[in-house]
C-alpha atoms as a PDB file:
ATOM      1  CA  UNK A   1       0.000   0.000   0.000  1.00  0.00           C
ATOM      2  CA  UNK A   2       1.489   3.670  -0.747  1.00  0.00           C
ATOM      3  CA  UNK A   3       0.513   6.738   1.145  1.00  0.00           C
ATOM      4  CA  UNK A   4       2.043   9.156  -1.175  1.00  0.00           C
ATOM      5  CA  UNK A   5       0.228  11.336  -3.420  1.00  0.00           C
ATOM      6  CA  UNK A   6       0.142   9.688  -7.051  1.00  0.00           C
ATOM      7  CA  UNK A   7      -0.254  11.563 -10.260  1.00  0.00           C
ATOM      8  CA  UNK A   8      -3.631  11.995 -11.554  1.00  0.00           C
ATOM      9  CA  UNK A   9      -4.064   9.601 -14.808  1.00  0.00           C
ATOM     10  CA  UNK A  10      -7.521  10.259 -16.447  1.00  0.00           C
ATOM     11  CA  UNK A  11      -8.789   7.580 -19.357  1.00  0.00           C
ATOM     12  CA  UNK A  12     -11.145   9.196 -21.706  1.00  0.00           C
ATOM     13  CA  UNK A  13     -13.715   6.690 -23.249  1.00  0.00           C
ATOM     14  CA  UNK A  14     -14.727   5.820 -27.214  1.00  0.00           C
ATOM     15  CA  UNK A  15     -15.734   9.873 -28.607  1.00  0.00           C
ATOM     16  CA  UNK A  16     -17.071   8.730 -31.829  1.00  0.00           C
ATOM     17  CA  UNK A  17     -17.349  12.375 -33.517  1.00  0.00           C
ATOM     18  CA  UNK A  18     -19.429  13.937 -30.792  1.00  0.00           C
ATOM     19  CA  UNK A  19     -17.331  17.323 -30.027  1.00  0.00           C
ATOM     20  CA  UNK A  20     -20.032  18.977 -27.470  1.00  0.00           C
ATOM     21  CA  UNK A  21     -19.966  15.753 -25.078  1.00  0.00           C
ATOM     22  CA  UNK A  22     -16.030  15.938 -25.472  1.00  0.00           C
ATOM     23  CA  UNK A  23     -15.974  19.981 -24.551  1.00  0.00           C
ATOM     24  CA  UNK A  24     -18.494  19.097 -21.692  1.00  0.00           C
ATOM     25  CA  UNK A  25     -16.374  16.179 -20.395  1.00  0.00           C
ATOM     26  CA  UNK A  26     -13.577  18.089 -20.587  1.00  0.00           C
ATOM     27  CA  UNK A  27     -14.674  21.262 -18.791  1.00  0.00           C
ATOM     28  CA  UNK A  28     -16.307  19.501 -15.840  1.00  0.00           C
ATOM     29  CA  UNK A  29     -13.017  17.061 -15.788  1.00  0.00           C
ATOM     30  CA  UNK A  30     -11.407  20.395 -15.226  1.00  0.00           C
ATOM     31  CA  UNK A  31     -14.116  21.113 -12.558  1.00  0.00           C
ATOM     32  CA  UNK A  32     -14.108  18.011 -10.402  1.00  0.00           C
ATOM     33  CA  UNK A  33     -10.026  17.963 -10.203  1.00  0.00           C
ATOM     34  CA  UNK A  34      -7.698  20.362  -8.233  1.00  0.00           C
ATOM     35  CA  UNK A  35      -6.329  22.886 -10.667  1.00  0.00           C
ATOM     36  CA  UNK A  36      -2.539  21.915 -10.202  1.00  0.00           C
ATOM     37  CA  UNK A  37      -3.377  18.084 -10.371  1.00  0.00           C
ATOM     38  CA  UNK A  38      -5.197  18.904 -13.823  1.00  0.00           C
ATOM     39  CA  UNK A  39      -2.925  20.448 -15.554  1.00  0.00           C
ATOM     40  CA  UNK A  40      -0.166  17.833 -14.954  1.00  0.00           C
ATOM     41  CA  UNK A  41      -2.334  14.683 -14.960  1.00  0.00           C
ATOM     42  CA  UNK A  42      -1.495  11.924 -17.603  1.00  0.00           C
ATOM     43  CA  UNK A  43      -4.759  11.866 -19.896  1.00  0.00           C
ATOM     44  CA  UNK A  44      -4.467   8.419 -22.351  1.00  0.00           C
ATOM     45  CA  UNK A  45      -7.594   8.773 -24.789  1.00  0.00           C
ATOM     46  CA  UNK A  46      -8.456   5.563 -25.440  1.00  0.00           C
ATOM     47  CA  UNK A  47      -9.698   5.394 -29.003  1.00  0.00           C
ATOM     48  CA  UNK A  48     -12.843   5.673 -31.580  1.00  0.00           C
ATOM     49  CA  UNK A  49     -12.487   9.337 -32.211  1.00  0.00           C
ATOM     50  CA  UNK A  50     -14.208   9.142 -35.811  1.00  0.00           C
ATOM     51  CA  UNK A  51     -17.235   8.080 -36.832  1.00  0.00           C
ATOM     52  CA  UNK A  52     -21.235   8.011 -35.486  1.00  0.00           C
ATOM     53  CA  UNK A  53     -21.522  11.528 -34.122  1.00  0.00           C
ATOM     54  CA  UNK A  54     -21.494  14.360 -36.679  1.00  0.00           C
ATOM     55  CA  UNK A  55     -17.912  16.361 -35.853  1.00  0.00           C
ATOM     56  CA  UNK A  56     -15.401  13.847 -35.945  1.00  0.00           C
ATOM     57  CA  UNK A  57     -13.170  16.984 -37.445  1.00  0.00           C
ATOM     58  CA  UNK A  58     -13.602  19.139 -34.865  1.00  0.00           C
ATOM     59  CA  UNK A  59     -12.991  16.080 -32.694  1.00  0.00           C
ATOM     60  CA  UNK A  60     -10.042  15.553 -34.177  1.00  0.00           C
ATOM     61  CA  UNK A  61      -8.519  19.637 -33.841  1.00  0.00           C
ATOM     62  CA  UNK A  62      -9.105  19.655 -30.776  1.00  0.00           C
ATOM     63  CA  UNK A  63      -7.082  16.599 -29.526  1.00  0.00           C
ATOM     64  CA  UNK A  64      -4.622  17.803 -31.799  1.00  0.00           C
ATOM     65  CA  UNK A  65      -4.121  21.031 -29.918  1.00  0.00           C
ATOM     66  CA  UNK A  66      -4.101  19.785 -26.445  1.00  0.00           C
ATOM     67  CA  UNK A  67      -0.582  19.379 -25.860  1.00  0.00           C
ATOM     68  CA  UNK A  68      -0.132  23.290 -26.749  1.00  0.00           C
ATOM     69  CA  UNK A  69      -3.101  24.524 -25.149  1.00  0.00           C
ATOM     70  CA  UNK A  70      -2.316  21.995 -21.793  1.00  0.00           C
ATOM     71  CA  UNK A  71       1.829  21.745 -22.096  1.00  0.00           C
ATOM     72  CA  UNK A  72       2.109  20.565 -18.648  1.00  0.00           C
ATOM     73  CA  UNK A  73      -0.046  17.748 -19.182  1.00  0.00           C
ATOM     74  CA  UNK A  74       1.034  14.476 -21.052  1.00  0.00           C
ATOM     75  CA  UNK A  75      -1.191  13.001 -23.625  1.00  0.00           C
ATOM     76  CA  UNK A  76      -1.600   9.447 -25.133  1.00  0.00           C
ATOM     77  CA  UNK A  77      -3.653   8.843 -28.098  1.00  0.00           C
ATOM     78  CA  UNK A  78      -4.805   4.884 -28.482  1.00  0.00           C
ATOM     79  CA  UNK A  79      -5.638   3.639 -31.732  1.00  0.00           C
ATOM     80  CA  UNK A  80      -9.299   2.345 -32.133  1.00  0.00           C
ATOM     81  CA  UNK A  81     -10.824   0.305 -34.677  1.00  0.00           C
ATOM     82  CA  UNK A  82     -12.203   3.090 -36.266  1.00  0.00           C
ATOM     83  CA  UNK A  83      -9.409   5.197 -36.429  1.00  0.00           C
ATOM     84  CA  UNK A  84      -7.359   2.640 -37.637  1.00  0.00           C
ATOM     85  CA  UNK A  85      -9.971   2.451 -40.336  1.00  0.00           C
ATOM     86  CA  UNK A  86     -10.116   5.776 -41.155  1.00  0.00           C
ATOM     87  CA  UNK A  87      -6.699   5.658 -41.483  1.00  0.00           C
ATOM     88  CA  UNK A  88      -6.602   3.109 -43.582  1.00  0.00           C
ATOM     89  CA  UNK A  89      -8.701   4.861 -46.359  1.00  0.00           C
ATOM     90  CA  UNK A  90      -6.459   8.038 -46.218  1.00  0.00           C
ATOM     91  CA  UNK A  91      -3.408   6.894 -46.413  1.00  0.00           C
ATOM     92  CA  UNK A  92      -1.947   7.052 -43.395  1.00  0.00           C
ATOM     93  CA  UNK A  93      -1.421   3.586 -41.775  1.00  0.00           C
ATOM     94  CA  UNK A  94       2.511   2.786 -42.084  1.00  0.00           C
ATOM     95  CA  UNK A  95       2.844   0.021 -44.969  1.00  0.00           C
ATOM     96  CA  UNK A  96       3.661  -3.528 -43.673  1.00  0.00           C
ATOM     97  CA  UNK A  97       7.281  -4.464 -42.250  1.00  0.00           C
ATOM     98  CA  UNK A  98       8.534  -7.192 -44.386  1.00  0.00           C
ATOM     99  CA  UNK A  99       7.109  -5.287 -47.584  1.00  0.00           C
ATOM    100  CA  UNK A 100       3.884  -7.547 -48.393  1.00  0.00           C
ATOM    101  CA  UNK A 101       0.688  -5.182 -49.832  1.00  0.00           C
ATOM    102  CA  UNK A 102      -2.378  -4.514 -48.058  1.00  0.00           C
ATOM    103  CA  UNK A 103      -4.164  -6.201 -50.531  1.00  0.00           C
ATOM    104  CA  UNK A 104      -3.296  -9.349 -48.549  1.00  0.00           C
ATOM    105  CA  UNK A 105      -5.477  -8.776 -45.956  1.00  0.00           C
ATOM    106  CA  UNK A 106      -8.873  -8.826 -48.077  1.00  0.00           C
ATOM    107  CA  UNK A 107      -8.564 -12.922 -48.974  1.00  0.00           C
ATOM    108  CA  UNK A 108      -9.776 -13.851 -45.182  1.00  0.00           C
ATOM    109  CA  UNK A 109     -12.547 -12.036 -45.193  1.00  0.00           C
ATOM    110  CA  UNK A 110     -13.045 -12.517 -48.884  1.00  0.00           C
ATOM    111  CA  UNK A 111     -17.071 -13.589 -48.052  1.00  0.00           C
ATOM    112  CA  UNK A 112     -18.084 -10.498 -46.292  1.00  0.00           C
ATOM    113  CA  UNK A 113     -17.492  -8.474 -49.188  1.00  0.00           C
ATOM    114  CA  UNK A 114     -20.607  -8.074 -51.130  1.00  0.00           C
ATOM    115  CA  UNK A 115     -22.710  -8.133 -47.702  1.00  0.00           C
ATOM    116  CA  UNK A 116     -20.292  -5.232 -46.612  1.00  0.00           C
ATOM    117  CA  UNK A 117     -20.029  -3.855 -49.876  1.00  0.00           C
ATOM    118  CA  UNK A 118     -16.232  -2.769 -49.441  1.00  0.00           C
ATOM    119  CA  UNK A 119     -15.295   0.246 -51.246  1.00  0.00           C
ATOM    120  CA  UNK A 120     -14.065  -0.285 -54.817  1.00  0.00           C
ATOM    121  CA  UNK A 121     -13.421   3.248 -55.700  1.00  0.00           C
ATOM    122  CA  UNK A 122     -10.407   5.287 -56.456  1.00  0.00           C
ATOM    123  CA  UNK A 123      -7.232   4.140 -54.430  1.00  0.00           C
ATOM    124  CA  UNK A 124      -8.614   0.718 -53.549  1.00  0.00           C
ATOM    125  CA  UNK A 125      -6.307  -1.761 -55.057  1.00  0.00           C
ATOM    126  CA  UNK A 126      -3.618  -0.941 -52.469  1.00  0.00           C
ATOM    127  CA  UNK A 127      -5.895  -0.294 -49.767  1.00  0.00           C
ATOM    128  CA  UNK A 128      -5.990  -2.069 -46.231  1.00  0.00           C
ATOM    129  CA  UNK A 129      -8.894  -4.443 -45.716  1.00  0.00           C
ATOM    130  CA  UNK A 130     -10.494  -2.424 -43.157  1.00  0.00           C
ATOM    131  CA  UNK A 131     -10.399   0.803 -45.090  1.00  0.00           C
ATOM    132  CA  UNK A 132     -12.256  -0.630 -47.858  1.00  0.00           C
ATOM    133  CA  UNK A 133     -14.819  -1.869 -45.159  1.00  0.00           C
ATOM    134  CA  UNK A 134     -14.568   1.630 -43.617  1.00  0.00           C
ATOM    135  CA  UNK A 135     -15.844   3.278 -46.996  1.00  0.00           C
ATOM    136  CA  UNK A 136     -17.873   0.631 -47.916  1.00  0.00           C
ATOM    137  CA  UNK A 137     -21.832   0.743 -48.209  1.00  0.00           C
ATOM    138  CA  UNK A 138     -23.356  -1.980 -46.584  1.00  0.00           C
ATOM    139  CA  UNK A 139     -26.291  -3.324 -48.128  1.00  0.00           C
ATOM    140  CA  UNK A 140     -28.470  -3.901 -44.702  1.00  0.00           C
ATOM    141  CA  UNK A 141     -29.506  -0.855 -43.729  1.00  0.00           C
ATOM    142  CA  UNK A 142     -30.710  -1.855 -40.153  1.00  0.00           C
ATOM    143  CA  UNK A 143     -28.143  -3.069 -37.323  1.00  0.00           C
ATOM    144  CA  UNK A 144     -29.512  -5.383 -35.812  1.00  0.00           C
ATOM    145  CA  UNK A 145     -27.536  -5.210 -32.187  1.00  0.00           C
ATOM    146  CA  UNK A 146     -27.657  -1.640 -31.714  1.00  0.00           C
ATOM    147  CA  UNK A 147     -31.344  -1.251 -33.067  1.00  0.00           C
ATOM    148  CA  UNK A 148     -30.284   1.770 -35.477  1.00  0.00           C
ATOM    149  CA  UNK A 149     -29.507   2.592 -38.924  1.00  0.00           C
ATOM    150  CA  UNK A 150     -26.518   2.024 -40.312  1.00  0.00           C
ATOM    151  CA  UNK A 151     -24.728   5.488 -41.067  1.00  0.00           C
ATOM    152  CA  UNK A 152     -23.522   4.120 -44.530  1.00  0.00           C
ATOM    153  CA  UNK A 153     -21.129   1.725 -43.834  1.00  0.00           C
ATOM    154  CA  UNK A 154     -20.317  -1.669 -41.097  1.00  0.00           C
ATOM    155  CA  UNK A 155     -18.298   1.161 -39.317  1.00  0.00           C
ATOM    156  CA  UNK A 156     -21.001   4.083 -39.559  1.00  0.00           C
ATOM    157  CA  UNK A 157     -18.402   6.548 -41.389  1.00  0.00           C
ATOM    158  CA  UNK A 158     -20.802   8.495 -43.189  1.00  0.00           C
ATOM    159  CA  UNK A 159     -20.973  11.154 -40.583  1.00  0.00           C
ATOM    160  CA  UNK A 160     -17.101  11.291 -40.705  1.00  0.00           C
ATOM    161  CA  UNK A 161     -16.894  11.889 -44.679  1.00  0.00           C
ATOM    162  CA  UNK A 162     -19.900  14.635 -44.132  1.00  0.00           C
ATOM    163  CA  UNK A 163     -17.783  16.122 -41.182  1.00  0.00           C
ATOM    164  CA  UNK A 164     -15.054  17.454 -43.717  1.00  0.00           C
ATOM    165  CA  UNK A 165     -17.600  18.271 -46.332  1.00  0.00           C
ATOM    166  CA  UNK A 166     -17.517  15.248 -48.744  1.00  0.00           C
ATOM    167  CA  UNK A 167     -20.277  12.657 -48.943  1.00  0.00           C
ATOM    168  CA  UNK A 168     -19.974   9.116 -47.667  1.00  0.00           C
ATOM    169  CA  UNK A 169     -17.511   6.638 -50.399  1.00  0.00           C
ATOM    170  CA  UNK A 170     -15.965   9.232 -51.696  1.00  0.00           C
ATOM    171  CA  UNK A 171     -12.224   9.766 -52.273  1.00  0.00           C
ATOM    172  CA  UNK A 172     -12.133  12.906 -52.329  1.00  0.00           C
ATOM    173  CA  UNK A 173     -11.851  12.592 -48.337  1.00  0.00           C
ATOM    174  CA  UNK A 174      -8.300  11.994 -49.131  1.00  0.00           C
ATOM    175  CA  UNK A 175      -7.570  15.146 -50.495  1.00  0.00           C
ATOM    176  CA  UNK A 176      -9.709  17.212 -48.173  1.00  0.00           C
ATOM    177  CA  UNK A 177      -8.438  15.523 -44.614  1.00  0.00           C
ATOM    178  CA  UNK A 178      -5.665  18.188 -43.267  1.00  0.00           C
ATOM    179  CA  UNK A 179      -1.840  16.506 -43.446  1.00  0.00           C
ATOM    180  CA  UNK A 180      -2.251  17.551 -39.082  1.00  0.00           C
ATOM    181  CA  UNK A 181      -5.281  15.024 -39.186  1.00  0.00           C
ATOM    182  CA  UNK A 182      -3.405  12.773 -41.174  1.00  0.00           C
ATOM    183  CA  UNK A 183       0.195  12.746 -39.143  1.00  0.00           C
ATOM    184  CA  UNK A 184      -2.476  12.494 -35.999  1.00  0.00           C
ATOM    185  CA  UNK A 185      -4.007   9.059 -37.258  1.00  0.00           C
ATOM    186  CA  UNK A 186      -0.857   7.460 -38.259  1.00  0.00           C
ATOM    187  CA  UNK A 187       1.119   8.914 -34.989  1.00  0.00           C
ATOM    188  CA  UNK A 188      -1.649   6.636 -32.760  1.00  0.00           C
ATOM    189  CA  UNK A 189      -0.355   4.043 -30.638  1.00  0.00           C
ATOM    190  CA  UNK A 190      -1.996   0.482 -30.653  1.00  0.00           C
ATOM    191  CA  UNK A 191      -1.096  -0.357 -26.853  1.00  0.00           C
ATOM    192  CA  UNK A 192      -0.028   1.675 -24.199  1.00  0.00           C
ATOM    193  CA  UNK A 193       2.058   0.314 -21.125  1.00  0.00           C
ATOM    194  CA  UNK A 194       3.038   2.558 -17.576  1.00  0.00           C
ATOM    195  CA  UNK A 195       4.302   1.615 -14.270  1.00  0.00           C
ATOM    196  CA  UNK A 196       3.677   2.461 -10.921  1.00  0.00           C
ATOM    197  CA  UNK A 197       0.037   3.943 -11.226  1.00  0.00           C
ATOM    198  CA  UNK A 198      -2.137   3.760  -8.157  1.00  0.00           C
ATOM    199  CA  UNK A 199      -5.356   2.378  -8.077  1.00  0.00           C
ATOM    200  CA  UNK A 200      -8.140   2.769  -4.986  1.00  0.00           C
ATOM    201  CA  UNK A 201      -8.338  -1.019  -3.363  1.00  0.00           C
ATOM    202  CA  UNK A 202      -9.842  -2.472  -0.234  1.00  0.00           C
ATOM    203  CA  UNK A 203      -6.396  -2.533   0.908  1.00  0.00           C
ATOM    204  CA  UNK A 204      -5.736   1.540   0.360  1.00  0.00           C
ATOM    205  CA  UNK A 205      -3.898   2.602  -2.984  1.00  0.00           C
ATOM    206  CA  UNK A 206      -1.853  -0.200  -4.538  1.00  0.00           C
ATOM    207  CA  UNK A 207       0.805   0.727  -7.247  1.00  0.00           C
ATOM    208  CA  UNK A 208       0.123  -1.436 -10.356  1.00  0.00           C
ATOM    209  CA  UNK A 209       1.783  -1.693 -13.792  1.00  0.00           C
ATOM    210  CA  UNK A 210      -1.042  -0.635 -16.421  1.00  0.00           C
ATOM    211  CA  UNK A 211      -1.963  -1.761 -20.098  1.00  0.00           C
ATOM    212  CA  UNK A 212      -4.077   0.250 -22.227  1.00  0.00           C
ATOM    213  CA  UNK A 213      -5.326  -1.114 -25.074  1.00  0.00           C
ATOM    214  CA  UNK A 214      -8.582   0.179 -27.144  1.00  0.00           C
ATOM    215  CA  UNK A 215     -10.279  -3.443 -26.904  1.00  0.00           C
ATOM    216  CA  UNK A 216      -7.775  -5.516 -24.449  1.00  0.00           C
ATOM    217  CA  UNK A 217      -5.415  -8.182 -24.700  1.00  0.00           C
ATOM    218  CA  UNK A 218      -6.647 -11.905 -26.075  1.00  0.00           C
ATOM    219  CA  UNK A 219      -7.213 -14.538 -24.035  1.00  0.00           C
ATOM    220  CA  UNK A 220      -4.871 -17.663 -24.790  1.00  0.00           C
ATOM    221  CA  UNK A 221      -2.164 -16.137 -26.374  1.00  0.00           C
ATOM    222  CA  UNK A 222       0.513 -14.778 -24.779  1.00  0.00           C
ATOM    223  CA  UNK A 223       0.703 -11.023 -23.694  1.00  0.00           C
ATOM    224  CA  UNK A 224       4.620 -10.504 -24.627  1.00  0.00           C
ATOM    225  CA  UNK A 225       3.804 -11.509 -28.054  1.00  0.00           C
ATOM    226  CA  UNK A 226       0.748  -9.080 -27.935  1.00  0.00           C
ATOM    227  CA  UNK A 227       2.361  -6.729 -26.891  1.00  0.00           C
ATOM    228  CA  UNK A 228       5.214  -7.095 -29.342  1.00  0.00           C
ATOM    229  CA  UNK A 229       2.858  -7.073 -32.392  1.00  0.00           C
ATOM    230  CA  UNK A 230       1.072  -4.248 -31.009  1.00  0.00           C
ATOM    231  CA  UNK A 231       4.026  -1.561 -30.611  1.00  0.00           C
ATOM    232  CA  UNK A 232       5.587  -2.429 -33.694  1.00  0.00           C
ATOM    233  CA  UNK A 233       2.428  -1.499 -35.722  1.00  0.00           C
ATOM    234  CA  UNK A 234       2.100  -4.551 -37.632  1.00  0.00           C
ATOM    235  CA  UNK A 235      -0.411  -3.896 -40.635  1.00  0.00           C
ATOM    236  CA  UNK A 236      -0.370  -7.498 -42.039  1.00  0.00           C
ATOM    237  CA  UNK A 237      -2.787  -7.904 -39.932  1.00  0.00           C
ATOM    238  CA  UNK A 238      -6.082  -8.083 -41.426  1.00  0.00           C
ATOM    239  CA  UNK A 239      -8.163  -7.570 -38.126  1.00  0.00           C
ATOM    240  CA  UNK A 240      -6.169  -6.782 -35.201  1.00  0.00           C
ATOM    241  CA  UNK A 241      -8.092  -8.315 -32.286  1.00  0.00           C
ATOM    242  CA  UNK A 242      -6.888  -6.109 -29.461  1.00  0.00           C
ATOM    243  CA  UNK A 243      -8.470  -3.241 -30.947  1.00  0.00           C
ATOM    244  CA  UNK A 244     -11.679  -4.872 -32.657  1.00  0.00           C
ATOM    245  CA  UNK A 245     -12.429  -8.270 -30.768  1.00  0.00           C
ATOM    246  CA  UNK A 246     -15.775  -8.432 -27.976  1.00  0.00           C
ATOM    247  CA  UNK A 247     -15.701 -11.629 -26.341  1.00  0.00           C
ATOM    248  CA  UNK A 248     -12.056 -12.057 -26.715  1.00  0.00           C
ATOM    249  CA  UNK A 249     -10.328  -9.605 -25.320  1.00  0.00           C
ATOM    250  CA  UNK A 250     -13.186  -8.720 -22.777  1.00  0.00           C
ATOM    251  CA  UNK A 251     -11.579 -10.063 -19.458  1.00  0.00           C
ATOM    252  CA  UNK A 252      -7.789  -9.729 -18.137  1.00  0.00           C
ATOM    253  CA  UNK A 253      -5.426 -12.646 -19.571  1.00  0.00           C
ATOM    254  CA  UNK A 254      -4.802 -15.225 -16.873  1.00  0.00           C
ATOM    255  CA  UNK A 255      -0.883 -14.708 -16.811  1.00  0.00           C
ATOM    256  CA  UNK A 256      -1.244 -10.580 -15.869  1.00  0.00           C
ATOM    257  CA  UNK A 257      -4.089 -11.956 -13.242  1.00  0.00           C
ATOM    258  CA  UNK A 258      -0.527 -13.259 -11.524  1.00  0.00           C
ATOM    259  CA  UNK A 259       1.267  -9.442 -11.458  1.00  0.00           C
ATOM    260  CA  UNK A 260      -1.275  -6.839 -10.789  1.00  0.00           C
ATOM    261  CA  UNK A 261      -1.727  -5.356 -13.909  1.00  0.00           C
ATOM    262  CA  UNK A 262      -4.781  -2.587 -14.826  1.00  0.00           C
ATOM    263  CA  UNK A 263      -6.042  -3.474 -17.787  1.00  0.00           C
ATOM    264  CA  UNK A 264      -8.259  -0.320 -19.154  1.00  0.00           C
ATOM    265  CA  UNK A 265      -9.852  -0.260 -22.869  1.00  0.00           C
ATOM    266  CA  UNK A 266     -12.939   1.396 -24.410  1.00  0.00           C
ATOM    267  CA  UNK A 267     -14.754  -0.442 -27.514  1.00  0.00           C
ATOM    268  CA  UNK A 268     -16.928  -2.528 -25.784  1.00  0.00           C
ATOM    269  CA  UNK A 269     -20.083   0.025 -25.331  1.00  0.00           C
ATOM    270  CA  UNK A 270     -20.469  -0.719 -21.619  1.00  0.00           C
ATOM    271  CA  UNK A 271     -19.296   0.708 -18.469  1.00  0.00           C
ATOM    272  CA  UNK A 272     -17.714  -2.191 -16.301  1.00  0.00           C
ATOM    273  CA  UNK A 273     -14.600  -2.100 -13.964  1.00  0.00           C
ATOM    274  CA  UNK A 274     -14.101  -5.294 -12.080  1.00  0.00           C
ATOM    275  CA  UNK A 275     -10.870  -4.913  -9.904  1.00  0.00           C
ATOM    276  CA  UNK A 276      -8.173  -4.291 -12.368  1.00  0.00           C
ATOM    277  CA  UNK A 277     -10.216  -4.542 -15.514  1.00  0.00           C
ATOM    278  CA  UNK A 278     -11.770  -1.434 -16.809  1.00  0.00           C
ATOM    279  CA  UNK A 279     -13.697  -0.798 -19.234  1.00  0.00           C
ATOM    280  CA  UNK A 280     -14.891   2.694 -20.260  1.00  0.00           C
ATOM    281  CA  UNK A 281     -17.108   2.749 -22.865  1.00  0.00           C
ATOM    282  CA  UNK A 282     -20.191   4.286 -21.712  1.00  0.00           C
ATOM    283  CA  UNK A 283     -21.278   6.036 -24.756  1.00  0.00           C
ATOM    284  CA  UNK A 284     -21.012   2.995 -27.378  1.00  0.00           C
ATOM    285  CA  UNK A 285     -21.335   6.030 -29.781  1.00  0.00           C
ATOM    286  CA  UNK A 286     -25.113   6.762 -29.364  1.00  0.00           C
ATOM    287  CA  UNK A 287     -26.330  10.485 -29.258  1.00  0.00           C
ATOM    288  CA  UNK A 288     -28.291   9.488 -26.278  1.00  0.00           C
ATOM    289  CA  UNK A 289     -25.153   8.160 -23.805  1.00  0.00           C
ATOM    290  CA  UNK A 290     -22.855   9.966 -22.030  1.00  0.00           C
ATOM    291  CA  UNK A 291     -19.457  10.388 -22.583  1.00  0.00           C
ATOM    292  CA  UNK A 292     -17.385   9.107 -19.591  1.00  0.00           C
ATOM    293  CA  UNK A 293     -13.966   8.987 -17.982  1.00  0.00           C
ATOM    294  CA  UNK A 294     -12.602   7.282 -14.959  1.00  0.00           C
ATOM    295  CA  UNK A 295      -9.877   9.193 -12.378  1.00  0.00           C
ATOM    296  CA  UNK A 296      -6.985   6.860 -11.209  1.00  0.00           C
ATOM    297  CA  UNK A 297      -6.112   6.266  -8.139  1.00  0.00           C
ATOM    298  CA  UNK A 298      -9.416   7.343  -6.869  1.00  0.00           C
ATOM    299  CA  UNK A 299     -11.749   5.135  -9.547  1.00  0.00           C
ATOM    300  CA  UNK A 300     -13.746   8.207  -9.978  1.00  0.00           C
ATOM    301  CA  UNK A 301     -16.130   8.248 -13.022  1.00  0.00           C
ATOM    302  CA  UNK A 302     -16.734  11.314 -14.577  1.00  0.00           C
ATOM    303  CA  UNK A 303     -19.696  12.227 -17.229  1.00  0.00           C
ATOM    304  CA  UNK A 304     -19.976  14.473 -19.776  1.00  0.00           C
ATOM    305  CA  UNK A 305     -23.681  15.310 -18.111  1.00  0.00           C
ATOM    306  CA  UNK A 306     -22.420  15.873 -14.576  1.00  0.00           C
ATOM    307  CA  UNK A 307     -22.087  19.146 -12.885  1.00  0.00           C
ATOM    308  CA  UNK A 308     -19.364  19.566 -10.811  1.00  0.00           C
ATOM    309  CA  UNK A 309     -18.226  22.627  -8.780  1.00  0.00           C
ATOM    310  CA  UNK A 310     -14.981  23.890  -8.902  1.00  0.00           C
ATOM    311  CA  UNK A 311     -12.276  22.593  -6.267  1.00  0.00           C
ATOM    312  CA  UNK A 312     -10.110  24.823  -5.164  1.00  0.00           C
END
């Protein structure tokens, strides 16, 4: 158990586009913590910034100026699936290691294609998998486990291509998206590890190494070989499970269970923090959620709807 005072680490859940729930979160984020502890907290964002709501642009400047307009603060940008996506499309996911195409991740998935009607447009031939999926139109137009429309494609991108003035599928979105938005999407780190962050236990605050990860870590393979793959960016990878799997990444891998490790993602559309394994996802994307974040070491949850007064 440590008594001293620990650094204020905040984890910002799954955006997707909606800029006046981000401005909201942020101000009463600014509220609910002690001016000096703010403005030198750790904030890791931990994906989905695109996508769903209607401003993923303006989502997108203003994460991009937080390290002027907060210097003191240090910033970590996850990857989500979607970004990764969007990235994809634009150009701006780093080519493959060993110097195979991105065309050679669209044979496993080879039977979703008319269902998902991947994008065939300009560009496409040397496109990742999940960028053509990304720009795609899918041909349902109802999703079934969310109860909505989709918003043109498996990934509900239309509101991103509308958000810089272009209409869903088209390529002009790569000429239009800034080169800032561009070096921000391929600059995004799949996995991000720390040490000695306190958490709020039963026992007082414990000091534990912490993994985040937009989705989390699979279970059954091992984590050094996660991680590995994960740093190094590897876009062989037709779907990269730590940032898009559900069921398989949902609960902490058996070996970290062994080393107290905090395992925090977003992605999953829920809320749930069961000892070291949180999940902040509160929003899933839906206008009608809130957009959450969650304080370490006190396990505070935050809301874009709350009202907080100021601490001084």
């Amino acid at each position: 158990m440590s008594t001293t005072k620990h650094r204020v680490l905040i984890c910002i859940g799954d955006i997707h586009g909606y800029i006046t729930k981000l401005q909201n979160l942020w101000s009463n984020l600014q509220s609910r913590i002690p001016p000096s502890d703010f403005h030198h907290a750790r904030v890791i964002f931990l994906g989905d910034y695109c996508d769903r709501g209607p401003d993923t642009r303006k989502v997108l400047d203003f994460l991009i100026n937080l390290p002027s307009n907060y210097p003191n603060q240090s910033h970590v940008f996850l990857a989500g699936n979607h970004d990764f996506a969007f990235a994809a499309f634009v150009g701006a996911l780093p080519s493959p290691a060993d110097g195979s195409e991105f065309r050679d991740t669209w044979d496993e998935f080879k039977a979703s294609e008319e269902r998902e009607g991947w994008y065939k447009g300009y560009g496409y031939e040397k496109m990742h998998l999940q960028g053509r999926r990304w720009a795609g139109k899918i041909v349902a137009r109802f999703n079934v486990a969310k109860g909505i429309e989709y918003q043109g494609s498996i990934y509900d991108a239309g509101t991103t291509f509308e958000s810089y003035g272009v209409t869903h599928g088209s390529p002009d979105l790569m000429k239009v998206v800034p080169k800032a938005h561009k070096k921000f999407l391929a600059d995004l780190v799949w996995i991000h590890e720390e040490d000695d962050v306190g958490i709020e236990t039963e026992n007082g605050v414990e000091l534990c190494k912490l993994i985040a990860v937009h989705g989390g870590l699979e279970r059954g393979k091992e984590v050094g070989e996660q991680i590995k793959y994960l740093k190094a960016k590897d876009t062989r990878i037709p779907k990269v499970e730590p940032l898009s799997g559900r069921k398989s990444v949902w609960d902490i891998p058996e070996e970290l269970r062994k080393t107290a490790t905090i395992v925090v993602s977003g992605h999953h559309g829920k809320l749930h923090m069961d000892g070291l394994r949180l999940i902040i996802d509160e929003g899933g994307g839906l206008p009608q959620n809130p957009l959450a974040a969650i304080l370490l070491p006190s396990n505070t949850i935050v809301r874009d709807t709350d009202t907080h007064q100021i601490i001084t």
